[in-house]
Protein backbone atom coordinates (compact mmCIF):
# COMPACT_ATOMS: atom_id res chain seq x y z
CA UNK A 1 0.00 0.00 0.00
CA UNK A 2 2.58 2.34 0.71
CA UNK A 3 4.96 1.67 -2.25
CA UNK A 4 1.60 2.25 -4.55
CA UNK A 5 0.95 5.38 -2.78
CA UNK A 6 4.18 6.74 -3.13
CA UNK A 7 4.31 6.11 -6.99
CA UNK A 8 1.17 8.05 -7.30
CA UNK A 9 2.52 11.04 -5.67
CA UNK A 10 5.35 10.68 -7.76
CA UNK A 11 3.16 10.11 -10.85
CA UNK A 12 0.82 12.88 -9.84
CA UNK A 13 4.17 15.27 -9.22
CA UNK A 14 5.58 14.66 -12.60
CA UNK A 15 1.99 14.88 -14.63
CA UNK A 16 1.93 18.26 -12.74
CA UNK A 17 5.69 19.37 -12.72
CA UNK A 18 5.61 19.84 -8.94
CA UNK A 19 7.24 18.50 -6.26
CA UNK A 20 6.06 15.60 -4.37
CA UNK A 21 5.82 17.60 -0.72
CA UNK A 22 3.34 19.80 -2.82
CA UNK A 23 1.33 16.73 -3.64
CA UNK A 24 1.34 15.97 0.15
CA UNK A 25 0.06 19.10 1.07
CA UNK A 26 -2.64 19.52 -1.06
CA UNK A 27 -3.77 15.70 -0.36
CA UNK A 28 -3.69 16.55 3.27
CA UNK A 29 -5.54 19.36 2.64
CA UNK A 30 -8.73 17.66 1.11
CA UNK A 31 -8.46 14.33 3.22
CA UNK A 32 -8.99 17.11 5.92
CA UNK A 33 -11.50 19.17 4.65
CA UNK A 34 -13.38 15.98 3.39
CA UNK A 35 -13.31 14.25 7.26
CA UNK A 36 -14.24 18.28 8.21
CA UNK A 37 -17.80 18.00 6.16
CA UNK A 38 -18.23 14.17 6.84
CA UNK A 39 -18.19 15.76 10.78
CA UNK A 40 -20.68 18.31 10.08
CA UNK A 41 -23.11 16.67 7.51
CA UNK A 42 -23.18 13.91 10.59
CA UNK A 43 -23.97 16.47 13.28
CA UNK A 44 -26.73 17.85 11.70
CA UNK A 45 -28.51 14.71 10.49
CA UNK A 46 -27.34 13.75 14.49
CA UNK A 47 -29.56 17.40 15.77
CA UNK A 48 -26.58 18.02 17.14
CA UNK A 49 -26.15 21.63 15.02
CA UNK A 50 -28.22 23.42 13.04
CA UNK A 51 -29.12 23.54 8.98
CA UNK A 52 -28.57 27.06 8.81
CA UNK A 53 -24.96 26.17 10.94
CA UNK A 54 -24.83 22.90 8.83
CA UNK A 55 -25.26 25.30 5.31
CA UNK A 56 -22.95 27.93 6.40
CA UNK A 57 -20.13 25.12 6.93
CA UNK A 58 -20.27 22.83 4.25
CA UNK A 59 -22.54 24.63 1.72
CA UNK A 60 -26.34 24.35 0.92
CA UNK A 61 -25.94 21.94 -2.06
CA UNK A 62 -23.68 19.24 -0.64
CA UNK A 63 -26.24 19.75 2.33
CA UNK A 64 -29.15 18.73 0.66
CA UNK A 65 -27.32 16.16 -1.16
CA UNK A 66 -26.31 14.36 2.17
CA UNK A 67 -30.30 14.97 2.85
CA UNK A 68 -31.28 12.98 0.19
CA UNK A 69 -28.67 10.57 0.71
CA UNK A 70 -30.31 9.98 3.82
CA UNK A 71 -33.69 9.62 2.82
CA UNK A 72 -32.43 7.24 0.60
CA UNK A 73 -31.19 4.75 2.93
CA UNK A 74 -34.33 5.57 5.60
CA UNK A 75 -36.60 4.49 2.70
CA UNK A 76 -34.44 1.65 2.25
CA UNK A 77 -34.64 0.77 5.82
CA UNK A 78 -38.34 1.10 5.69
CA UNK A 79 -38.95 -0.98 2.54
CA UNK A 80 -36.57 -3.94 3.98
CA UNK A 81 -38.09 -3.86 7.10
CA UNK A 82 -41.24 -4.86 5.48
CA UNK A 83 -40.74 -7.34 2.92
């Protein structure tokens, strides 16, 4: 796992002529910001914060698509729990 990670930095370095510790830092920077809305979208759908709080962090479209996402597996839920 390792090895093929680091020859995708290195891939993704050379495809973008830049060097790998900028590759790092800019995969940090969405695995973070990625765990950072995966936190929020489940504190809201948890009532633990607010839509309007929920909105102003993550944005109202990937809001409402984690909203349907939801309703999606509810009605799943539902339907299985029935047949």
């Amino acid at each position: 796992m390792a090895a093929e990670l680091t020859e995708r930095v290195r891939e993704i370095a050379d495809a973008r002529g830049v060097p790998e510790s900028e590759v790092f830092e800019r995969a940090l920077e969405r695995g973070v910001e990625d765990l950072w809305f995966d936190l929020v979208i489940s504190r809201y759908l948890n009532d633990e914060i607010t839509r309007s709080r929920a909105v102003e962090a993550v944005g109202e479209e990937r809001l409402r698509r984690a909203e349907r996402e939801a309703e999606a597996v509810e009605e799943d839920v539902r339907w299985g729990s029935t047949a």
